[in-house]
N, C-alpha and C. Protein backbone atom coordinates (compact mmCIF):
# COMPACT_ATOMS: atom_id res chain seq x y z
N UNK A 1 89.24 104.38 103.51
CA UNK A 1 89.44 104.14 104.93
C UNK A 1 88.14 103.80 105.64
N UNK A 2 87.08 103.39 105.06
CA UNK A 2 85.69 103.50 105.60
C UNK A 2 86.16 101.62 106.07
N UNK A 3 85.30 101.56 106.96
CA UNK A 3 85.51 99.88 107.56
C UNK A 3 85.14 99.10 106.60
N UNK A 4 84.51 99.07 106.08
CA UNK A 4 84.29 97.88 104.35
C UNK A 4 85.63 97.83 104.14
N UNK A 5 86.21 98.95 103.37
CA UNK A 5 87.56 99.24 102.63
C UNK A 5 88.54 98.35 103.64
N UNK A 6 88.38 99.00 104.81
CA UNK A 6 90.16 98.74 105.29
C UNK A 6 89.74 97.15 105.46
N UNK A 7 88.63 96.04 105.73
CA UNK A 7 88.34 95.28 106.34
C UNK A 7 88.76 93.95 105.45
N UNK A 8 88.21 94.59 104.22
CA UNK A 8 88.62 94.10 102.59
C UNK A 8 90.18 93.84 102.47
N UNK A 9 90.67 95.31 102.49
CA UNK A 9 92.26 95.67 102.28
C UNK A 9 93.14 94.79 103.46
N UNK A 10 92.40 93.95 104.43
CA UNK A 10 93.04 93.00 104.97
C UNK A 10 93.59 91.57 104.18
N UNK A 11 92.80 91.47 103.56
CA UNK A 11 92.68 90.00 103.14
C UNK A 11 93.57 89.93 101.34
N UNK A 12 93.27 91.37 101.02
CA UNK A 12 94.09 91.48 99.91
C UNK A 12 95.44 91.09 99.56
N UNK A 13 95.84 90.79 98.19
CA UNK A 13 97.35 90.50 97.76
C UNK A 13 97.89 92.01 97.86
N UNK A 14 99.00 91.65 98.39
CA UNK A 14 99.56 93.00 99.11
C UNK A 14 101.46 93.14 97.89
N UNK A 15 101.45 94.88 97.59
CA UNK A 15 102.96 95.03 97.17
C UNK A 15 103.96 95.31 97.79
N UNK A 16 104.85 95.20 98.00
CA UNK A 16 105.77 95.52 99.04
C UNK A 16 106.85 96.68 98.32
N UNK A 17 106.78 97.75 99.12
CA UNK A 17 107.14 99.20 98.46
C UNK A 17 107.88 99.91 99.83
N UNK A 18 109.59 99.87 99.70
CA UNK A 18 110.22 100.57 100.98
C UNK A 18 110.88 101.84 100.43
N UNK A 19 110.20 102.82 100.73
CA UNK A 19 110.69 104.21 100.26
C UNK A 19 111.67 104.73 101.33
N UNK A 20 112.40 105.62 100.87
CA UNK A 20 113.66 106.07 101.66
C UNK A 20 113.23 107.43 101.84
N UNK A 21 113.04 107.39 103.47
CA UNK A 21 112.42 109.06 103.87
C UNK A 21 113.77 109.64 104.61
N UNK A 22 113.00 111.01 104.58
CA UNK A 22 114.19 111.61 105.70
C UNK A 22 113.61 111.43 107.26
N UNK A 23 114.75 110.90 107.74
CA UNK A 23 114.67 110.55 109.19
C UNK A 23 113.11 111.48 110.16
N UNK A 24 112.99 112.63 110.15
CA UNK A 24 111.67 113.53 110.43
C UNK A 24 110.79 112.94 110.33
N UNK A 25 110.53 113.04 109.01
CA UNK A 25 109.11 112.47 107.89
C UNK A 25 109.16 111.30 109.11
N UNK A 26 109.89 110.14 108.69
CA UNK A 26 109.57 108.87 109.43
C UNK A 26 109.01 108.80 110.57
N UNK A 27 109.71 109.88 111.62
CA UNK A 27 109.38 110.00 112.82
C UNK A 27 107.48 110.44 112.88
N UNK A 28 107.36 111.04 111.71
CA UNK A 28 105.67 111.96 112.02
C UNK A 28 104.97 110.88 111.81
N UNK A 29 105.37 110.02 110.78
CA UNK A 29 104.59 108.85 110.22
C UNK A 29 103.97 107.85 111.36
N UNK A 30 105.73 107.27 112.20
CA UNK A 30 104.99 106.69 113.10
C UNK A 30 104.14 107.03 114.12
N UNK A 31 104.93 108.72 114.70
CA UNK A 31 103.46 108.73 115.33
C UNK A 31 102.03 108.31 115.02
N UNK A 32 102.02 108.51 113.75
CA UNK A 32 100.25 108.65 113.55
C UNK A 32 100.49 106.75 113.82
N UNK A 33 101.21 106.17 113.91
CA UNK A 33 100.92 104.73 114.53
C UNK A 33 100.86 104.70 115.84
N UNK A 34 101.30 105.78 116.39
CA UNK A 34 101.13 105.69 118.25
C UNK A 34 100.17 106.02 118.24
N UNK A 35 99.45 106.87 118.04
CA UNK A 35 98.38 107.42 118.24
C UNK A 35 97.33 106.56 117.74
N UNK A 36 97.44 106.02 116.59
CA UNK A 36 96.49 104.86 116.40
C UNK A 36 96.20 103.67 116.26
N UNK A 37 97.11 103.26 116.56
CA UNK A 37 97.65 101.55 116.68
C UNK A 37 97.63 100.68 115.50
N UNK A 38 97.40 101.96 114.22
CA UNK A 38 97.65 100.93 113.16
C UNK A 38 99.32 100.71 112.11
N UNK A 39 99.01 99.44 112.10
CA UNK A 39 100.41 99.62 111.42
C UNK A 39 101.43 100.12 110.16
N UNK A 40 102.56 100.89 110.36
CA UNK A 40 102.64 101.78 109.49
C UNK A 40 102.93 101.36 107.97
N UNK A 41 103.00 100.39 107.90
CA UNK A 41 102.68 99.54 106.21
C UNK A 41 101.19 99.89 105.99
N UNK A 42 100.17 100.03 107.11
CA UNK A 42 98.99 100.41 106.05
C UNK A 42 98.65 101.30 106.29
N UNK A 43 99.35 102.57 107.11
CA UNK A 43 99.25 103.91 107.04
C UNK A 43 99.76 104.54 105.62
N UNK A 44 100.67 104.46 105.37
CA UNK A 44 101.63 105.00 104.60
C UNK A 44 100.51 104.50 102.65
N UNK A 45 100.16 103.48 102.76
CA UNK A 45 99.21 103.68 101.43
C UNK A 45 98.24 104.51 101.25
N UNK A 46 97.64 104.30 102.78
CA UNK A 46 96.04 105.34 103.01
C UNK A 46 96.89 106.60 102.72
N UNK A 47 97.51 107.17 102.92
CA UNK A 47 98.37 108.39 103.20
C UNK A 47 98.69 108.98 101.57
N UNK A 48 99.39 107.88 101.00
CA UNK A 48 99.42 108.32 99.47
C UNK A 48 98.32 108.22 98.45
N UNK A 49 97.27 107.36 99.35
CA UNK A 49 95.83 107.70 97.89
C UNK A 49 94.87 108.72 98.38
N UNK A 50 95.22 109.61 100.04
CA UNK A 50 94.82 110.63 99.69
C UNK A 50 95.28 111.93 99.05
N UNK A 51 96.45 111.82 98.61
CA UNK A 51 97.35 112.73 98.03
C UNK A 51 97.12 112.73 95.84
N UNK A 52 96.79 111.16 95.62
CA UNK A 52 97.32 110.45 94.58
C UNK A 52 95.16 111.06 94.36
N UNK A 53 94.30 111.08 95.13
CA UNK A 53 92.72 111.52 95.02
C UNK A 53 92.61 113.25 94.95
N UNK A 54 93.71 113.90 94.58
CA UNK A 54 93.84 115.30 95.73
C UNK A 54 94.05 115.69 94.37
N UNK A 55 93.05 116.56 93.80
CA UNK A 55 93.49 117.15 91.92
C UNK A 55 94.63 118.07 92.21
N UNK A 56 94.77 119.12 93.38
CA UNK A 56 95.58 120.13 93.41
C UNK A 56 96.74 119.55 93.42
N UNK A 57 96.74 118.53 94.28
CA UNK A 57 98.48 117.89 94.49
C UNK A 57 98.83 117.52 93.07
N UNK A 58 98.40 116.60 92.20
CA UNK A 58 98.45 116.21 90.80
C UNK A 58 98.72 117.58 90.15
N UNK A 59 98.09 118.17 90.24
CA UNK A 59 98.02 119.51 89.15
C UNK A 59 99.90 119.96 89.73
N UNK A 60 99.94 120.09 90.78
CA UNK A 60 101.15 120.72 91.58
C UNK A 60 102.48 119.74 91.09
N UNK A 61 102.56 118.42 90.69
CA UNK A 61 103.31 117.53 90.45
C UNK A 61 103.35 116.96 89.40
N UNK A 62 102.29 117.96 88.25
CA UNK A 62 102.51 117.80 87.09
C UNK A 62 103.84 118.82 86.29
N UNK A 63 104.24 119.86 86.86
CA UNK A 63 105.72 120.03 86.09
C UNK A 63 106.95 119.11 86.23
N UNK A 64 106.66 118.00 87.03
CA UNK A 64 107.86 116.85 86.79
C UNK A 64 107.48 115.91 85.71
N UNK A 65 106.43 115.70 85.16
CA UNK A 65 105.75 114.98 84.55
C UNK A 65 106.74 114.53 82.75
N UNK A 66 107.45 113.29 83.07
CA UNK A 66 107.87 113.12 81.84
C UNK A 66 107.08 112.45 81.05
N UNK A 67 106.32 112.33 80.84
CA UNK A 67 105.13 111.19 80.01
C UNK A 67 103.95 111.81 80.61
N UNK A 68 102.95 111.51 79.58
CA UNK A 68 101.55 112.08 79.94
C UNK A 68 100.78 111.39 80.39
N UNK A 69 99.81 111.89 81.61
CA UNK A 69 98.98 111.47 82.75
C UNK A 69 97.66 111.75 82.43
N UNK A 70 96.61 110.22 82.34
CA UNK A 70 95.07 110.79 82.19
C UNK A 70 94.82 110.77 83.94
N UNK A 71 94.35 111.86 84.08
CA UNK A 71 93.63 111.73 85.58
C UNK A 71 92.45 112.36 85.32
N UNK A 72 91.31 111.50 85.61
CA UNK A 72 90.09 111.63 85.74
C UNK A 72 89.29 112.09 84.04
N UNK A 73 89.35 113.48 83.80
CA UNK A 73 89.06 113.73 82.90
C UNK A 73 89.91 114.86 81.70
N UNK A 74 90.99 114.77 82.55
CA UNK A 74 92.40 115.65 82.48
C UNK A 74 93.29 115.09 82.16
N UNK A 75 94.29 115.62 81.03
CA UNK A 75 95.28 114.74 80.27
C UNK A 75 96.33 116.07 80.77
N UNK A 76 97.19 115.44 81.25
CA UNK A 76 98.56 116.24 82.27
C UNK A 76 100.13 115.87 80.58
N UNK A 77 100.14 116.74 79.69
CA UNK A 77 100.99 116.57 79.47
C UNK A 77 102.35 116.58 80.21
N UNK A 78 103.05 115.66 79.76
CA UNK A 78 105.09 115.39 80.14
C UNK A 78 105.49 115.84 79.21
N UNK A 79 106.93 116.79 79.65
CA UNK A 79 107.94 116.60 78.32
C UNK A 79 108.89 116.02 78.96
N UNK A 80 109.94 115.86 78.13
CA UNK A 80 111.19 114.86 78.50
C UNK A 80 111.98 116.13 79.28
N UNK A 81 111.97 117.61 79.26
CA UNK A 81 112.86 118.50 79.54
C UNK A 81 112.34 118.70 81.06
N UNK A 82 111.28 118.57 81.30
CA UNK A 82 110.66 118.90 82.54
C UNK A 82 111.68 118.79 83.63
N UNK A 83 111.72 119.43 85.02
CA UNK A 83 112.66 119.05 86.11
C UNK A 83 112.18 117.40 86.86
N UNK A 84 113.65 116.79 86.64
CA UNK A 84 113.47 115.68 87.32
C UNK A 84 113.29 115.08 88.79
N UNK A 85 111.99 115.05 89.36
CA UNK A 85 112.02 114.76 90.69
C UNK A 85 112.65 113.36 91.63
N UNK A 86 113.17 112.97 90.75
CA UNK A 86 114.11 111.60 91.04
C UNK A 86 115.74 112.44 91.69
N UNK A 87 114.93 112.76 93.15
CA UNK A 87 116.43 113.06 93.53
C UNK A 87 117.39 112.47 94.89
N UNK A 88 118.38 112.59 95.64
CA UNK A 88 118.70 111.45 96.66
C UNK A 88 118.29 112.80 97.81
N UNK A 89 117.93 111.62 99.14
CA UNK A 89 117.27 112.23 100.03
C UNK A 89 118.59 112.72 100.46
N UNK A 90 118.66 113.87 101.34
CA UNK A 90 119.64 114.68 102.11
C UNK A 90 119.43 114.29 103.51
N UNK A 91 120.80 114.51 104.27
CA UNK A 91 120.26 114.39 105.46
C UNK A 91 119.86 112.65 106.16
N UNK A 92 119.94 113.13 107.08
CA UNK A 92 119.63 111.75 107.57
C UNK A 92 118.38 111.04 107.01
N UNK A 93 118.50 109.83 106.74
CA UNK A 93 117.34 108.73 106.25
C UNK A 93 117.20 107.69 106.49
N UNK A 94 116.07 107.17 105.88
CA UNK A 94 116.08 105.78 106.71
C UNK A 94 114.99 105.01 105.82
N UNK A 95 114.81 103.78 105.40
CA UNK A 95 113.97 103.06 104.28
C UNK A 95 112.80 102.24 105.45
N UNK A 96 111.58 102.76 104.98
CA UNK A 96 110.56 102.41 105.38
C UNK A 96 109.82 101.20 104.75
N UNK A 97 109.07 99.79 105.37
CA UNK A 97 108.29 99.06 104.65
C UNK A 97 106.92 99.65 104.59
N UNK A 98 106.36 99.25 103.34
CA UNK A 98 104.87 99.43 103.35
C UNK A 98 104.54 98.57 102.50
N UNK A 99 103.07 98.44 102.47
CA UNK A 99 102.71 97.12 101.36
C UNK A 99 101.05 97.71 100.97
N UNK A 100 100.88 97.65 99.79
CA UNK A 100 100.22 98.15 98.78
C UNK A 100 99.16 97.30 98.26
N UNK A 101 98.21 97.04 98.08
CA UNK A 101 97.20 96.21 97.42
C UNK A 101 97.86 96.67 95.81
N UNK A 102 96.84 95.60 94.94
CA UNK A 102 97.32 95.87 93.57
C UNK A 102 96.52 96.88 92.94
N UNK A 103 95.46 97.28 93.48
CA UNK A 103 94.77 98.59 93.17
C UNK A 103 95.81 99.69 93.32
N UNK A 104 95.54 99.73 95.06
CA UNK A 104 96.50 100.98 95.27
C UNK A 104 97.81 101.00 94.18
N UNK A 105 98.66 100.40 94.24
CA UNK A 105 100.26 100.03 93.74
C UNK A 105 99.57 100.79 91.72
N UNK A 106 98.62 100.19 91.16
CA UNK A 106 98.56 100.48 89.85
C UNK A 106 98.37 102.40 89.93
N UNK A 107 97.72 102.88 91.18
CA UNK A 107 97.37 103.99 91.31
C UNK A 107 99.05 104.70 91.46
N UNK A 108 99.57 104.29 92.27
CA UNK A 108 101.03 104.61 92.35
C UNK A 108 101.80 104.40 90.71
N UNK A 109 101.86 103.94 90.54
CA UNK A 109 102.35 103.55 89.58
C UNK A 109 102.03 104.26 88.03
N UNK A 110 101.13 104.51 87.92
CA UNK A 110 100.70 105.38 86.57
C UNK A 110 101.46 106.77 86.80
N UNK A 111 101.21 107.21 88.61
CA UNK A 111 102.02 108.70 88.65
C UNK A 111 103.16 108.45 88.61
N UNK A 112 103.80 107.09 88.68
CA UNK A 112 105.69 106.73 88.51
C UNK A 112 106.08 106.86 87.31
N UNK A 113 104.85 106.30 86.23
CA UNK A 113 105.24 106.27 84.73
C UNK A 113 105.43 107.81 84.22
N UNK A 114 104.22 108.41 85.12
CA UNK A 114 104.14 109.84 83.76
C UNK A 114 105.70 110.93 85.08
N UNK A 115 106.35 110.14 86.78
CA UNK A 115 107.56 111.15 86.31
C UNK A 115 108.98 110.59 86.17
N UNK A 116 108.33 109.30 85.46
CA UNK A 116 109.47 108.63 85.20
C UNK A 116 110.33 108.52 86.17
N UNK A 117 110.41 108.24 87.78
CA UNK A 117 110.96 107.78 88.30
C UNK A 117 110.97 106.28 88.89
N UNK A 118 111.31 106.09 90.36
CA UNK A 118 111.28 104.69 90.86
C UNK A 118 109.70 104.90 91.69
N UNK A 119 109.43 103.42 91.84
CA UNK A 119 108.30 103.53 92.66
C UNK A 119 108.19 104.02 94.31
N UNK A 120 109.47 103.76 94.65
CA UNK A 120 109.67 104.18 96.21
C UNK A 120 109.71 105.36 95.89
N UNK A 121 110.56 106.02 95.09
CA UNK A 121 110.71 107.35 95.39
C UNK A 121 109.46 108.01 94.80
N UNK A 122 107.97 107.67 94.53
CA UNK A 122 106.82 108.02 94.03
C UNK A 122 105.96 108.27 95.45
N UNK A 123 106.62 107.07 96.26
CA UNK A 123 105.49 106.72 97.45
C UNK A 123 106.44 107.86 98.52
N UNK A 124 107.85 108.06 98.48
CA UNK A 124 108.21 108.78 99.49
C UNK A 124 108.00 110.72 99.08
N UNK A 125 107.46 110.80 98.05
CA UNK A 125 107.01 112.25 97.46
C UNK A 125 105.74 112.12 97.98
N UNK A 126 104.72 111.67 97.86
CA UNK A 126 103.54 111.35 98.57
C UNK A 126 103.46 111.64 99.46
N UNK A 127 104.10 110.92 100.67
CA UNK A 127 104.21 110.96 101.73
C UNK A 127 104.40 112.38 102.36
N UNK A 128 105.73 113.20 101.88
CA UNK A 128 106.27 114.26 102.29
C UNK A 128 104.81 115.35 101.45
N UNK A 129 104.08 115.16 100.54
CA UNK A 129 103.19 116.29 100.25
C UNK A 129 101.98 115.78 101.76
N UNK A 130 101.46 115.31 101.82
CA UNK A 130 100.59 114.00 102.67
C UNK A 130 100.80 115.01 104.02
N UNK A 131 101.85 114.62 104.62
CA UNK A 131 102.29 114.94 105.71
C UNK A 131 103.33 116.48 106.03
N UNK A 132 103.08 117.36 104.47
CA UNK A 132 103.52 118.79 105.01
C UNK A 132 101.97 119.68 105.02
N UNK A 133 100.85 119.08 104.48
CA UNK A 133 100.01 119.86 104.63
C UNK A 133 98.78 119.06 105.42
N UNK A 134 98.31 120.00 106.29
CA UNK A 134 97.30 119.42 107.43
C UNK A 134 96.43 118.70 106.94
N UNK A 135 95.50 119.55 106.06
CA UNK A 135 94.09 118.95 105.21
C UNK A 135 94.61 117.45 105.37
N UNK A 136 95.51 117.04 104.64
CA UNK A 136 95.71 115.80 104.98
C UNK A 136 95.72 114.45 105.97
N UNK A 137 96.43 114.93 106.69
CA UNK A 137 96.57 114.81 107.86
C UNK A 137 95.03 114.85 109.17
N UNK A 138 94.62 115.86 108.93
CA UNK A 138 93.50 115.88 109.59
C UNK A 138 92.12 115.05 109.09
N UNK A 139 92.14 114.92 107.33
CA UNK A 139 91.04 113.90 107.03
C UNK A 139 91.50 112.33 106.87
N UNK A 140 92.54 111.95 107.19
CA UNK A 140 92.83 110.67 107.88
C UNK A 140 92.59 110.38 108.74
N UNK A 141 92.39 111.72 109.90
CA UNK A 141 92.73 110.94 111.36
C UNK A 141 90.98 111.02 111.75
N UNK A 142 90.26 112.05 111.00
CA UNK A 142 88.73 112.56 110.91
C UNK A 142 88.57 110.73 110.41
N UNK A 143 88.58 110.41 109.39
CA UNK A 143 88.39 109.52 108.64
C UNK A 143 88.87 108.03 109.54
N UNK A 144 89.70 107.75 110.20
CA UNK A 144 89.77 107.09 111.32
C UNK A 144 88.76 106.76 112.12
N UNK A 145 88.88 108.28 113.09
CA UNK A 145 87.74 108.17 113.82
C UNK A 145 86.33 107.58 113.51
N UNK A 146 85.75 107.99 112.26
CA UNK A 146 85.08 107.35 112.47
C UNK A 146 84.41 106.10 111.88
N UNK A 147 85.69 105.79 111.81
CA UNK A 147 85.87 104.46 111.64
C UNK A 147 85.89 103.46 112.60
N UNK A 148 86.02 104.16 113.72
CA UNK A 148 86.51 103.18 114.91
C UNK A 148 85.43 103.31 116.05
N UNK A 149 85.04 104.50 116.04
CA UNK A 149 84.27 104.93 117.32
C UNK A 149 82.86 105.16 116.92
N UNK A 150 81.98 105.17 117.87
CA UNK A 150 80.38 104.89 118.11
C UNK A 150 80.22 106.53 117.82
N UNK A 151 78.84 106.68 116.86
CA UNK A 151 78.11 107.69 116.66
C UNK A 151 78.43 108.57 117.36
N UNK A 152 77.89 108.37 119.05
CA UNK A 152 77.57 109.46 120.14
C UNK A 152 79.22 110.09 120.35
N UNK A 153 80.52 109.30 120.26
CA UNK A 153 81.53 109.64 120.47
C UNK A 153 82.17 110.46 119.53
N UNK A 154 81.82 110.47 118.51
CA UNK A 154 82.13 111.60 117.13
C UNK A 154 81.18 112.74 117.37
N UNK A 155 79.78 113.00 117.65
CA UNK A 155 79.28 113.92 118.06
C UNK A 155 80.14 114.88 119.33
N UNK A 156 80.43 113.72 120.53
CA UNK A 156 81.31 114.03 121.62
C UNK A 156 82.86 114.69 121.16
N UNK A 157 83.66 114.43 120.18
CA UNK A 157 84.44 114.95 119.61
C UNK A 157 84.30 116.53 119.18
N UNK A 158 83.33 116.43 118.46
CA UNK A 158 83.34 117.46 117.50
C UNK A 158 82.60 118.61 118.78
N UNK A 159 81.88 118.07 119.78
CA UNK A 159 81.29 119.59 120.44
C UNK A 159 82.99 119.85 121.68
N UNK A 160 84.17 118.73 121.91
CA UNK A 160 84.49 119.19 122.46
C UNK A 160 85.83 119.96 121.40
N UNK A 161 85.97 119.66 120.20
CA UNK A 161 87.10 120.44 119.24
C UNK A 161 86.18 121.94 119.33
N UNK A 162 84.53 121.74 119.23
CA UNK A 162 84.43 123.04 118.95
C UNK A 162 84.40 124.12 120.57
N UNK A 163 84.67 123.49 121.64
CA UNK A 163 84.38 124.41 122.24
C UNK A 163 85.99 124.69 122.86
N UNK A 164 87.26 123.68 122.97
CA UNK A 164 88.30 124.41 123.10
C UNK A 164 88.93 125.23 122.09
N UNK A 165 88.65 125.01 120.99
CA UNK A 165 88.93 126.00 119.78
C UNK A 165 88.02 127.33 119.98
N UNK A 166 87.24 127.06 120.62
CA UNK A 166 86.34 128.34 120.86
C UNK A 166 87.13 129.31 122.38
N UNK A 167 87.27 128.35 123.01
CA UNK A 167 87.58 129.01 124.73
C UNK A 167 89.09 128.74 124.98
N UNK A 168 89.52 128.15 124.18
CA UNK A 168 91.30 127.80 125.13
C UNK A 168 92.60 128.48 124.17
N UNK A 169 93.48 128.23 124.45
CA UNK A 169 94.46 128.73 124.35
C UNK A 169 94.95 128.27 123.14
N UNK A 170 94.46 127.54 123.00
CA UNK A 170 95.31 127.13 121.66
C UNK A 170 94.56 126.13 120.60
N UNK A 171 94.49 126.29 119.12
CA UNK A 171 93.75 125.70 118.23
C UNK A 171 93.90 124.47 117.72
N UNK A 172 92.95 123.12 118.36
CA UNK A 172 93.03 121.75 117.85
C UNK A 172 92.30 121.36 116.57
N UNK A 173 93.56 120.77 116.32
CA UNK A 173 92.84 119.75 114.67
C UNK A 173 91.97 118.73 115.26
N UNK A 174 91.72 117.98 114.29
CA UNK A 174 91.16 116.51 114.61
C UNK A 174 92.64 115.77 115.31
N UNK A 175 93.61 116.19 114.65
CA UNK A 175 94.35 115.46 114.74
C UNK A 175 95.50 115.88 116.25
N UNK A 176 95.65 116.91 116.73
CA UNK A 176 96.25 117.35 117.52
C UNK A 176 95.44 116.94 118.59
N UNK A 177 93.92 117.01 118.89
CA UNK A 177 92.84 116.14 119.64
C UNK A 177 93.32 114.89 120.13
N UNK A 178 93.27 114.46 119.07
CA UNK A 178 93.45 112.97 119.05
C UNK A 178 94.63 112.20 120.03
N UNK A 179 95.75 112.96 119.93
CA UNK A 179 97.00 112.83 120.23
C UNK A 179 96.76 113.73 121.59
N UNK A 180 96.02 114.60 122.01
CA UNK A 180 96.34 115.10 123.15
C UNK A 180 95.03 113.71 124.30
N UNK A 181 94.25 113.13 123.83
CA UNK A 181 93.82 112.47 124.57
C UNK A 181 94.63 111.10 124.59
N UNK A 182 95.15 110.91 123.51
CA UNK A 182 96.10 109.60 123.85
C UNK A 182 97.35 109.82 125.06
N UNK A 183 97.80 110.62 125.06
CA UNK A 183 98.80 110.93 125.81
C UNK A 183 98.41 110.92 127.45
N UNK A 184 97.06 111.67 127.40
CA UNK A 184 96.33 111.71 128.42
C UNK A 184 95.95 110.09 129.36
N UNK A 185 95.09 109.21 128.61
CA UNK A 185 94.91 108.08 128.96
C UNK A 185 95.75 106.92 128.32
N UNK A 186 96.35 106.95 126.89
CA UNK A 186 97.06 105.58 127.01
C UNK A 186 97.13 105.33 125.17
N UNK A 187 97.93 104.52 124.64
CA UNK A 187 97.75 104.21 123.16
C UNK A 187 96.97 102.95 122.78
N UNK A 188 96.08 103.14 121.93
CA UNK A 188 95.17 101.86 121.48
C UNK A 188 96.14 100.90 121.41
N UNK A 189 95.40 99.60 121.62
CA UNK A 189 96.13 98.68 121.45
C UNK A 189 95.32 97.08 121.40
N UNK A 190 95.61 95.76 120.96
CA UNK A 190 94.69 95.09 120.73
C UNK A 190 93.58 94.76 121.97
N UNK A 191 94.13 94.80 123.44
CA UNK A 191 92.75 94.88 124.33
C UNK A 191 92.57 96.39 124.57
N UNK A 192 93.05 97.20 124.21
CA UNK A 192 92.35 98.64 124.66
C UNK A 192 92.60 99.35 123.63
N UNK A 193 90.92 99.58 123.09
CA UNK A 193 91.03 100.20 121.99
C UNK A 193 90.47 101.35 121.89
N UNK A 194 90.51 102.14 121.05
CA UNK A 194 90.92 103.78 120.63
C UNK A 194 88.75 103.82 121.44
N UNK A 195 88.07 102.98 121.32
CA UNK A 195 86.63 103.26 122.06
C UNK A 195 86.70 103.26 123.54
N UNK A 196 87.32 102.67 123.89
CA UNK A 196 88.00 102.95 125.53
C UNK A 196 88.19 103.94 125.75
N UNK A 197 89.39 104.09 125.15
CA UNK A 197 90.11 105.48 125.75
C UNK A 197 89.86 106.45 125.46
N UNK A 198 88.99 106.92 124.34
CA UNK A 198 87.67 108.40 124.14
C UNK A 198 86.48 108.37 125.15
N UNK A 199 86.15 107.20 125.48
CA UNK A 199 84.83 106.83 126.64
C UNK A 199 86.05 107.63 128.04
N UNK A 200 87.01 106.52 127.64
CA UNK A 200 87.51 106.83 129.56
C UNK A 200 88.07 108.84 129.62
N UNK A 201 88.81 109.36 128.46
CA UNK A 201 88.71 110.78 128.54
C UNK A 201 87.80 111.27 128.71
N UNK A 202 87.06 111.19 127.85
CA UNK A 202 85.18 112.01 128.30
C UNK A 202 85.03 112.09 130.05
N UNK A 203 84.69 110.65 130.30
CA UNK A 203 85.03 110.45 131.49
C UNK A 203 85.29 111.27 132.39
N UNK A 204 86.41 111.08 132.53
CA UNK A 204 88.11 112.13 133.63
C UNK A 204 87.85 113.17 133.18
N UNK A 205 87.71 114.00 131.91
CA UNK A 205 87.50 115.22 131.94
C UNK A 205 86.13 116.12 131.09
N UNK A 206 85.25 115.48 130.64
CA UNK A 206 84.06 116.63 130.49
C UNK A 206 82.49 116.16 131.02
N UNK A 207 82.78 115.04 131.79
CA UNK A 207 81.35 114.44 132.80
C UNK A 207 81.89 114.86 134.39
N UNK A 208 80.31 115.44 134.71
CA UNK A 208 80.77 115.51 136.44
C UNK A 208 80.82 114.65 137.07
């Protein structure tokens, strides 16, 4: 997610991968597109290669494992008896687009082989580990930021997460931050972008 990467990951041959979420999931997803104006075809990859980079999640999603997985320096045996995570979503759903470089997609794809399922349903397990635990969640939107915004404004972040987490009522992520100043002034967008509207909050509320 560093600006090289995503700037690159523009211009790339892209896979096209529509996983079938439960209606929820979908809903959290796009937020993180309100909140950041990017679009959710290239949220949803960033989202699964930090999950697909994450040894614990792998280690955790190796008892579905029908075929064996080299990751990194770790060979994840499969057996064929293992529980099959190829299952139909419950509940309301709904099939999402996303599109994949051929890097990413081979990265997906090796964890499809070793649990022998479909590739959507690889990217919509992702997703739901991705987006039930914060760590996640919060080093995307960390990882965003500063991606987008000027030095002094990430310093400006971090003294004001640390001082309402210190003095207020209630405990902000990076990511709950983020979303409480968008709401406040407005959603990025191609003339007003996410450096605006952290300048114009600062602004309105922590300059006299």
């Amino acid at each position: 997610m560093e600006k090289e990467s995503r700037g690159e990951r523009m211009y790339q041959k892209k896979r096209q991968v529509k996983p079938i979420l439960k209606s929820d999931l979908k809903h959290v997803i796009y937020s993180l597109n309100y909140i950041t104006g990017i679009p959710v075809q290239d949220i949803i990859p960033e989202l699964c290669m930090l999950v697909m980079k994450d040894r614990e999640s792998i280690e955790s999603l190796s008892q579905y494992f029908k075929r064996n997985l080299v990751y990194e320096t770790t060979l994840f045996r499969g057996h064929i008896d293992n529980e099959s995570i190829e299952k139909k979503v419950k509940g309301n759903k709904e099939r999402v687009s996303s599109k994949f470089t051929n890097n990413e997609y081979k990265w997906v794809a090796s964890l499809t082989f070793a649990l022998d399922c479909s590739i959507s349903r690889t990217v919509a397990v992702l997703l739901e580990i991705s987006m039930s635990h914060v760590r996640f969640v919060n080093q995307y939107i960390k990882k965003y930021l500063q991606n987008e915004l000027e030095e002094w404004q990430i310093r400006e972040f971090k003294e004001i997460l640390r001082y309402v987490n210190k003095h207020g009522e209630s405990h902000y992520s990076w990511a709950s931050l983020l979303e409480h100043v968008v709401e406040q002034i407005g959603t990025p967008s191609t003339t007003y972008r996410l450096k605006e509207i952290f300048r114009d909050f600062i602004d309105l509320n922590w300059r006299d």
